[in-house]
N, C-alpha and C. Protein backbone atom coordinates (compact mmCIF):
# COMPACT_ATOMS: atom_id res chain seq x y z
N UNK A 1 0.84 -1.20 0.00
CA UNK A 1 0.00 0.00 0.00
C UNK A 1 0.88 1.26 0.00
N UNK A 2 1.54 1.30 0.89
CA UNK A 2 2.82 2.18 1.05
C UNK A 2 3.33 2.90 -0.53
N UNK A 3 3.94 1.57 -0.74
CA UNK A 3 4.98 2.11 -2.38
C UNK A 3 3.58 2.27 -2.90
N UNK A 4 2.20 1.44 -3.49
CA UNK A 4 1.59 1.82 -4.49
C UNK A 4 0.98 3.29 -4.12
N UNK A 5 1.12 4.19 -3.16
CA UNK A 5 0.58 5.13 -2.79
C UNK A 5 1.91 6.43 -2.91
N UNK A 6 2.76 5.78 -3.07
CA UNK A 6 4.55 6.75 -3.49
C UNK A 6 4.27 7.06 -4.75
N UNK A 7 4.39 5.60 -5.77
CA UNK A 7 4.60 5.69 -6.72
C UNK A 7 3.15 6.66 -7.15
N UNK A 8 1.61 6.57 -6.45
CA UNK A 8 0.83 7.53 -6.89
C UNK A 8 1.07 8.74 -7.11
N UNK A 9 1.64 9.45 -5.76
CA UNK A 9 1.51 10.74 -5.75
C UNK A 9 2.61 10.91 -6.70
N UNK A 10 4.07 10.30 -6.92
CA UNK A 10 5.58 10.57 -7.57
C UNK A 10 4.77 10.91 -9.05
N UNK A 11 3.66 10.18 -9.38
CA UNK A 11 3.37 10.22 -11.22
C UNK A 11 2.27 11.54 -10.89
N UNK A 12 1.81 11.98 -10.12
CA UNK A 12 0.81 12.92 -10.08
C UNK A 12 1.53 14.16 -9.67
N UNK A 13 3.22 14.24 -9.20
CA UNK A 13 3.62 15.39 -9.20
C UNK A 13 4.39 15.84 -10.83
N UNK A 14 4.48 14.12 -11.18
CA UNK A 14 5.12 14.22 -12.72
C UNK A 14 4.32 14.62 -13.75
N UNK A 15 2.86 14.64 -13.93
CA UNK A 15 1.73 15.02 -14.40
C UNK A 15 1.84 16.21 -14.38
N UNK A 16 1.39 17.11 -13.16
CA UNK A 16 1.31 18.45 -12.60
C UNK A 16 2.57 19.43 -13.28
N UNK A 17 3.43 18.88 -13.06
CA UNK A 17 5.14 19.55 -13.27
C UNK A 17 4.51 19.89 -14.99
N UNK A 18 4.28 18.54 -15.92
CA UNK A 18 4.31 18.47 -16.75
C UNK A 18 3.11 19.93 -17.56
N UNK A 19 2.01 19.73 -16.44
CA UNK A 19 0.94 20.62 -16.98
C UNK A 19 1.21 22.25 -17.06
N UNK A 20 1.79 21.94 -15.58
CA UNK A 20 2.45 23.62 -15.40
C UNK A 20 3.38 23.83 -16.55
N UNK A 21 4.08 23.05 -17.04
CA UNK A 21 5.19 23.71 -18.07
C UNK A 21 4.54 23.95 -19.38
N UNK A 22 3.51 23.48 -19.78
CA UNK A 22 2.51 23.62 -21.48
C UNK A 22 1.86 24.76 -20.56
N UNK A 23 1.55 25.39 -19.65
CA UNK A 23 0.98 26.07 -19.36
C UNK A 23 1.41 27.73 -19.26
N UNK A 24 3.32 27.01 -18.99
CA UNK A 24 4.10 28.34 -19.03
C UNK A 24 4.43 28.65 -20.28
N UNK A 25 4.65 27.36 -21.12
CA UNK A 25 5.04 27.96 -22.44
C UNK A 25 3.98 28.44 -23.56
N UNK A 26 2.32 28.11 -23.00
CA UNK A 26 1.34 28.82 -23.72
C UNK A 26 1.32 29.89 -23.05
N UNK A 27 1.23 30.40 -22.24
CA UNK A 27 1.30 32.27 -21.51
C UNK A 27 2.69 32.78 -22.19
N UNK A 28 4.25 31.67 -22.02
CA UNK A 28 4.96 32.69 -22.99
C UNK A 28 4.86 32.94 -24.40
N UNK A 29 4.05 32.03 -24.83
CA UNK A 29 3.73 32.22 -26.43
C UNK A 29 2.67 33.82 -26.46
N UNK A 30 2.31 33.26 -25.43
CA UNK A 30 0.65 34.39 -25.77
C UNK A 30 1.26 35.99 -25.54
N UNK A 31 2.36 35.75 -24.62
CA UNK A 31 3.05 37.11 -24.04
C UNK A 31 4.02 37.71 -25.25
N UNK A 32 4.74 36.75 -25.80
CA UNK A 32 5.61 37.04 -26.96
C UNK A 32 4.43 37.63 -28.01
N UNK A 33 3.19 36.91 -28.20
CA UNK A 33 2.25 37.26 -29.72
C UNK A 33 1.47 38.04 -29.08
């Protein structure tokens, strides 16, 4: 339960990380245009 509850949150901060960055590079697109 332990690890399958690590490995949850470890892929849901890898998700998040991931969202925030398409998120920074559409605001810097939108800021550049």
């Amino acid at each position: 339960m332990i690890w399958h509850t690590w490995h949850f949150y470890y892929a849901l901060i890898l998700v998040i990380k991931a969202v925030c960055c398409r998120i920074g590079i559409a605001l810097g697109v939108k800021l550049e245009f």
